[in-house]
C-alpha atoms as a PDB file:
ATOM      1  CA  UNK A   1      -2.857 131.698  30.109  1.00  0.00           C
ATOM      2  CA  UNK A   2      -4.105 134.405  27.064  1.00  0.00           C
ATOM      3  CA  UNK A   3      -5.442 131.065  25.095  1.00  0.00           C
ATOM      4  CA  UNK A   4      -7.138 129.251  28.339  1.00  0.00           C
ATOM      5  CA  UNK A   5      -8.826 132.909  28.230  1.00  0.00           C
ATOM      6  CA  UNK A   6      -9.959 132.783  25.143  1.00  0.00           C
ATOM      7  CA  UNK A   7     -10.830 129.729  24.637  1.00  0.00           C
ATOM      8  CA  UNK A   8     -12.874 130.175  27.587  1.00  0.00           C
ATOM      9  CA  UNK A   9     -14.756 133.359  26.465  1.00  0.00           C
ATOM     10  CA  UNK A  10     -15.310 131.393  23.497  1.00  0.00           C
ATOM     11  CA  UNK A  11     -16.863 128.464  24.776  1.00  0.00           C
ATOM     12  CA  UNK A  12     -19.284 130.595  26.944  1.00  0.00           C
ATOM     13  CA  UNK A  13     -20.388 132.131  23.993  1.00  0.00           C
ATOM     14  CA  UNK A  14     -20.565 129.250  21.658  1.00  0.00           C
ATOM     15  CA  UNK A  15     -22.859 127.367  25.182  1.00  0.00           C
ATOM     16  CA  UNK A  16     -24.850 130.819  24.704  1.00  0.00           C
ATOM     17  CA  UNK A  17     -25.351 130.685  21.686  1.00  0.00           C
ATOM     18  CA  UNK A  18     -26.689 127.325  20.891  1.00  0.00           C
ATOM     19  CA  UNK A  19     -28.659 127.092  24.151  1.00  0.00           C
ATOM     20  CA  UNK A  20     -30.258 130.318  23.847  1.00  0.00           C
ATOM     21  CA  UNK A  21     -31.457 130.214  20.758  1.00  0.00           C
ATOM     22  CA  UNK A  22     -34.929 128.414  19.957  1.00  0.00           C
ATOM     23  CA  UNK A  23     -35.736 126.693  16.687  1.00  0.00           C
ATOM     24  CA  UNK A  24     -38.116 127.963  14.155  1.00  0.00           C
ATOM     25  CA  UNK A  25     -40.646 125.821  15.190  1.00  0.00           C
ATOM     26  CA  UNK A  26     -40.581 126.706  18.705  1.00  0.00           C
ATOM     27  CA  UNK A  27     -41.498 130.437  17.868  1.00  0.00           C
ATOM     28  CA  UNK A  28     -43.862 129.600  15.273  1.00  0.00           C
ATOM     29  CA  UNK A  29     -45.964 127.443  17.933  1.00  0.00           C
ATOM     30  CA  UNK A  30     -45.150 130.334  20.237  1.00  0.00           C
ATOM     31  CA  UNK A  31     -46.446 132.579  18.393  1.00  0.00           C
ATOM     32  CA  UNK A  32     -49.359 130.416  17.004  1.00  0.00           C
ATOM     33  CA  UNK A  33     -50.473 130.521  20.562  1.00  0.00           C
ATOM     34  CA  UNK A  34     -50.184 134.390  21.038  1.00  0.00           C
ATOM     35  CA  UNK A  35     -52.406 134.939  18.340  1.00  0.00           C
ATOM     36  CA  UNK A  36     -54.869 132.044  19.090  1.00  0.00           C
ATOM     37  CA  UNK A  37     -54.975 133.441  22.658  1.00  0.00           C
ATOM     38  CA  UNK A  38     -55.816 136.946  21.350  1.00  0.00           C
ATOM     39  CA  UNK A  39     -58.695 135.501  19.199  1.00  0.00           C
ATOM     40  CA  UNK A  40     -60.274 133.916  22.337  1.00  0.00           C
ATOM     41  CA  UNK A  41     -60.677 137.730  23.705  1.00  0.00           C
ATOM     42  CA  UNK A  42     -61.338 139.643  20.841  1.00  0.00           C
ATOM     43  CA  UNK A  43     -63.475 142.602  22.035  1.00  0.00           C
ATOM     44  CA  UNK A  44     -64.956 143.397  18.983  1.00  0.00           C
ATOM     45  CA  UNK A  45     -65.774 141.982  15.081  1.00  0.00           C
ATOM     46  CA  UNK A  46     -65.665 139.059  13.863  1.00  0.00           C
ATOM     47  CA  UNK A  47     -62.172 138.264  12.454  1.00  0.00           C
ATOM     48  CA  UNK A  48     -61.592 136.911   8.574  1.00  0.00           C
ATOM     49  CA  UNK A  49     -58.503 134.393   8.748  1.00  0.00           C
ATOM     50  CA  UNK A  50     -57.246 134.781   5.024  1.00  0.00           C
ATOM     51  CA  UNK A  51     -55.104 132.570   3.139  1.00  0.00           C
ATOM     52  CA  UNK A  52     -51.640 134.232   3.769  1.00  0.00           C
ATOM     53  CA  UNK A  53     -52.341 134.259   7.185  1.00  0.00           C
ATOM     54  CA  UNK A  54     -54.029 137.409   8.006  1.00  0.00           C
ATOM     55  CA  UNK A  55     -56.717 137.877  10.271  1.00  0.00           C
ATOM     56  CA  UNK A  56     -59.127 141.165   8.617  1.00  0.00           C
ATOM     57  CA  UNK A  57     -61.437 142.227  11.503  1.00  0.00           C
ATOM     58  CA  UNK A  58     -63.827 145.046   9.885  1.00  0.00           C
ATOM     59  CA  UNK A  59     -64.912 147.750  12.811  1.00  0.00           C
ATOM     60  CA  UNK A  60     -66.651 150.128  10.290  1.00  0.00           C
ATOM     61  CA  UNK A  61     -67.510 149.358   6.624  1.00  0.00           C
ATOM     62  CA  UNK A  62     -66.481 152.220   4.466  1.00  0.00           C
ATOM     63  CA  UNK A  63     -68.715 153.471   1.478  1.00  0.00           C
ATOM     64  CA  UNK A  64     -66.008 154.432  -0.949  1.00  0.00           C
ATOM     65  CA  UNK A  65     -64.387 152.325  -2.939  1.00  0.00           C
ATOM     66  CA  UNK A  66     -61.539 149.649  -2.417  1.00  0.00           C
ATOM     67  CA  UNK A  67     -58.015 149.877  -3.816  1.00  0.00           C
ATOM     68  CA  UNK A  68     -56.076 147.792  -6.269  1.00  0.00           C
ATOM     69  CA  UNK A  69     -52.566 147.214  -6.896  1.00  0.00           C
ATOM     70  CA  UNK A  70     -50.912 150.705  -7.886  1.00  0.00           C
ATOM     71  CA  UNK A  71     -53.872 152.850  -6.390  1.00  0.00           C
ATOM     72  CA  UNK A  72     -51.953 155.966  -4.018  1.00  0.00           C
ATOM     73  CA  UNK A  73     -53.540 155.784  -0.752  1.00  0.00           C
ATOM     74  CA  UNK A  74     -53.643 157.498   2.744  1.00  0.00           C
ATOM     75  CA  UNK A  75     -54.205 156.622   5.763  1.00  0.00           C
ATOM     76  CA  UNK A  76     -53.930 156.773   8.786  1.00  0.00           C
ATOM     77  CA  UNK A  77     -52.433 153.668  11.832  1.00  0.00           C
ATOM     78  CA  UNK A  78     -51.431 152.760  14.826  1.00  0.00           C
ATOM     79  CA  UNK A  79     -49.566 149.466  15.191  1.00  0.00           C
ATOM     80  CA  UNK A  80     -49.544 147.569  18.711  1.00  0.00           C
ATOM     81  CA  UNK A  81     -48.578 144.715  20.041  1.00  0.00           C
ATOM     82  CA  UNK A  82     -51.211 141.899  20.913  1.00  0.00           C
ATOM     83  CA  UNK A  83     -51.320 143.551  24.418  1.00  0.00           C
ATOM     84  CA  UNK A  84     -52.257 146.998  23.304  1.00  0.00           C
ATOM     85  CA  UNK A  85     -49.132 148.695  23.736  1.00  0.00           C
ATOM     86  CA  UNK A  86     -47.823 150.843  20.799  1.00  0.00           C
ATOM     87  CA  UNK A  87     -44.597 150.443  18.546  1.00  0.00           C
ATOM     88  CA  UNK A  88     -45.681 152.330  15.591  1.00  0.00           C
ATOM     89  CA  UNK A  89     -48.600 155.512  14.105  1.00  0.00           C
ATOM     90  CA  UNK A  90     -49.777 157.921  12.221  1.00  0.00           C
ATOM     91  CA  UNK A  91     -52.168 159.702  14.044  1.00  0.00           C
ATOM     92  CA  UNK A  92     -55.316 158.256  13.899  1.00  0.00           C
ATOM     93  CA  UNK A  93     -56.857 161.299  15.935  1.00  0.00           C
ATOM     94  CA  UNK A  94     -55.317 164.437  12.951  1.00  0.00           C
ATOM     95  CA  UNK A  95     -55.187 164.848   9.316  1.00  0.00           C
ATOM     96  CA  UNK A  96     -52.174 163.979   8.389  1.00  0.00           C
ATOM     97  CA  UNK A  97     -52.482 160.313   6.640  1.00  0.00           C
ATOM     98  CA  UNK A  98     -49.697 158.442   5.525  1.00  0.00           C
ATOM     99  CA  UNK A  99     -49.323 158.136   1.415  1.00  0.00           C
ATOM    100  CA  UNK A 100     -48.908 154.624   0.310  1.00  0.00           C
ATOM    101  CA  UNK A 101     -48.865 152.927  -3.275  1.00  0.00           C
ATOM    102  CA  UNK A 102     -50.370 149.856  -2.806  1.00  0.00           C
ATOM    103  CA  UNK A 103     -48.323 146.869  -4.224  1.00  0.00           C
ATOM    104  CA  UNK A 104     -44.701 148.628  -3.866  1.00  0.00           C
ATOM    105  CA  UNK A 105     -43.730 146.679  -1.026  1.00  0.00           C
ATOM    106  CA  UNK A 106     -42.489 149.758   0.867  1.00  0.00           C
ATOM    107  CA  UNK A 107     -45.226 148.554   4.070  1.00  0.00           C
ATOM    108  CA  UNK A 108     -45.116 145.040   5.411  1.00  0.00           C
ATOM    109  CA  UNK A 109     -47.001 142.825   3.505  1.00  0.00           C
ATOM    110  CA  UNK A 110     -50.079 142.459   5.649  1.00  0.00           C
ATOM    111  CA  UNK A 111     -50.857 146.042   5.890  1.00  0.00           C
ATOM    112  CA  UNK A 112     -50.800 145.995   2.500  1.00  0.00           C
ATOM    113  CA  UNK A 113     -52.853 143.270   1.874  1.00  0.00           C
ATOM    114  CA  UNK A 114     -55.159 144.494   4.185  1.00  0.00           C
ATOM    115  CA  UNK A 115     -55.955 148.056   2.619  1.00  0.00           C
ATOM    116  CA  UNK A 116     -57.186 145.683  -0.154  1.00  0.00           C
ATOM    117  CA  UNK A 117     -60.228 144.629   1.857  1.00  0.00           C
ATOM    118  CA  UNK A 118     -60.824 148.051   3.344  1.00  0.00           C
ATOM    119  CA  UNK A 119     -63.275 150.576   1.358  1.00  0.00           C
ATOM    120  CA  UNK A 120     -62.516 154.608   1.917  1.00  0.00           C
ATOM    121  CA  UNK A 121     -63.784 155.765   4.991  1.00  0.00           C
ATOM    122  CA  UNK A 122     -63.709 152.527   6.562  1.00  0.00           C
ATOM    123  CA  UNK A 123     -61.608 151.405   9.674  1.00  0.00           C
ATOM    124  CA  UNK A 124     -60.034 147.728  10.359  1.00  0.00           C
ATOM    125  CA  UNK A 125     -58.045 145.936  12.447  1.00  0.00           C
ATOM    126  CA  UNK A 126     -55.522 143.950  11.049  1.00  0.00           C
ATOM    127  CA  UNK A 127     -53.526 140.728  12.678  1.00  0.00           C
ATOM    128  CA  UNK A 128     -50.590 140.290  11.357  1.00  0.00           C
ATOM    129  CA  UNK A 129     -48.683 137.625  12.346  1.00  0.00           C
ATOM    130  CA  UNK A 130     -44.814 137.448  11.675  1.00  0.00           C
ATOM    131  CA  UNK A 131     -44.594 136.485   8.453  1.00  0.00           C
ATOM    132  CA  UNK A 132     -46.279 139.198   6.558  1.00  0.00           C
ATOM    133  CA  UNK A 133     -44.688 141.594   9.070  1.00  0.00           C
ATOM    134  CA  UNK A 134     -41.226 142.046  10.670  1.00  0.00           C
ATOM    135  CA  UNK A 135     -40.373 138.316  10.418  1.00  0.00           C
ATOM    136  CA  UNK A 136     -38.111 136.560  12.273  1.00  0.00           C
ATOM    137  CA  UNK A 137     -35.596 139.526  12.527  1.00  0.00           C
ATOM    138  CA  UNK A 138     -38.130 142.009  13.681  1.00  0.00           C
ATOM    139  CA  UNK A 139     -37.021 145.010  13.790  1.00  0.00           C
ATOM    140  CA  UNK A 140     -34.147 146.328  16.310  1.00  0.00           C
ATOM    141  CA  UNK A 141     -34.937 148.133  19.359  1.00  0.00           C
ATOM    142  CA  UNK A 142     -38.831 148.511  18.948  1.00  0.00           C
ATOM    143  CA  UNK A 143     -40.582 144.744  17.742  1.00  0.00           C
ATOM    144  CA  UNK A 144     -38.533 141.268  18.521  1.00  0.00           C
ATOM    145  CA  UNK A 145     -38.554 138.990  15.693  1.00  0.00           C
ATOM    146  CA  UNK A 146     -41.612 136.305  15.494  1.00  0.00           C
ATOM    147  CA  UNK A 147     -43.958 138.967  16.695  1.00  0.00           C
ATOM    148  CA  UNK A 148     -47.474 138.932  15.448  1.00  0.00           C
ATOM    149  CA  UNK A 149     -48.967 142.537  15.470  1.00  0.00           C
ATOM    150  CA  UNK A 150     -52.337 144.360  15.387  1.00  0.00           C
ATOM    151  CA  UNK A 151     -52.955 147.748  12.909  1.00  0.00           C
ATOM    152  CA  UNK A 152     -55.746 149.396  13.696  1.00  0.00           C
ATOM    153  CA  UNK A 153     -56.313 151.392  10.173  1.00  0.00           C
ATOM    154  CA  UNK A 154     -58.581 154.037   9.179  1.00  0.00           C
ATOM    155  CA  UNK A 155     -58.691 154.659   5.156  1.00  0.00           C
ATOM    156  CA  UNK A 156     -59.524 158.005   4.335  1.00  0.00           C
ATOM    157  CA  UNK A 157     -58.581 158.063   0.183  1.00  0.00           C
ATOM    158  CA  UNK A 158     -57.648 156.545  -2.733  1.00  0.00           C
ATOM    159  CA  UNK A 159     -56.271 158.214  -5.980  1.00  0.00           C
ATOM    160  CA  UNK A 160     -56.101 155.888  -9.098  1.00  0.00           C
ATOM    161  CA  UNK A 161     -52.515 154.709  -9.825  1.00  0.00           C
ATOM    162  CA  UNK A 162     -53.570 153.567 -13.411  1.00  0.00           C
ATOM    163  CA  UNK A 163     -50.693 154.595 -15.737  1.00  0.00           C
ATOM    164  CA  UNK A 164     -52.249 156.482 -18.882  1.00  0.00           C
ATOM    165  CA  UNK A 165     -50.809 155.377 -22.195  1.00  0.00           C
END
């Protein structure tokens, strides 16, 4: 009777399992579709698709400089989902930035990326979509895997990372 059991629970979640679960492909057309249905309504800018993917949509052009690879910078975020709701921020509304060495992989990759383009004092919107952010794990509790997201970023600094020999 025990085995019948468990062979029972099993099978449920074997059936489960392989039913429940969608192929790569399906998200990545899902989620081609979230984005592509975002684009239609964009409020505002006009967005720059880039070749990893990355949509750059510049709100305000900054007159300070941009940063390279190894630059320190701050600044400040808030990270939604396409339909405005928050995960994620540093105030963008206080002073207190978050410090970030561009190239050290410690941010997702489109963020990153991203500050690139951006000049100090300037503010973009980034759309990011799964692959240069949480991926297809996403992250537990807060963003589902194959999730594209939106940063809204304000750069307020850079300090030169440049190692001095």
């Amino acid at each position: 009777m025990i085995r019948i059991k468990l062979w029972g629970f099993f099978g449920v979640i074997f059936v489960l399992f392989f039913t429940g679960c969608k192929s790569e492909a399906t998200w990545s057309k899902q989620e081609r579709q979230e984005i592509d249905d975002y684009l239609k309504t964009l409020p505002e800018g006009e967005p720059i698709l880039k070749a990893s993917g990355l949509y750059y949509i510049e709100l305000i052009h900054g007159p300070g400089q941009s940063p390279v690879k190894n630059d320190i910078v701050y600044f400040r975020y808030k990270g939604t989902f396409l339909n405005g709701i928050a995960f994620d921020s540093i105030s963008i509304t206080n002073n207190l930035p978050y410090e970030y060495q561009i190239g050290s992989g410690t941010i997702v990759s489109g963020v990153d990326e991203g500050l690139r383009y951006m000049q100090v004092g300037g503010i973009s919107r980034l759309l990011t979509p799964s692959k240069l952010a949480y991926g297809a794990e996403g992250i537990w509790g807060s963003v589902p895997g194959y999730t594209p997201l939106l940063w809204e970023i304000h750069l307020d600094s850079i300090k030169s990372g440049l190692i001095k020999k």
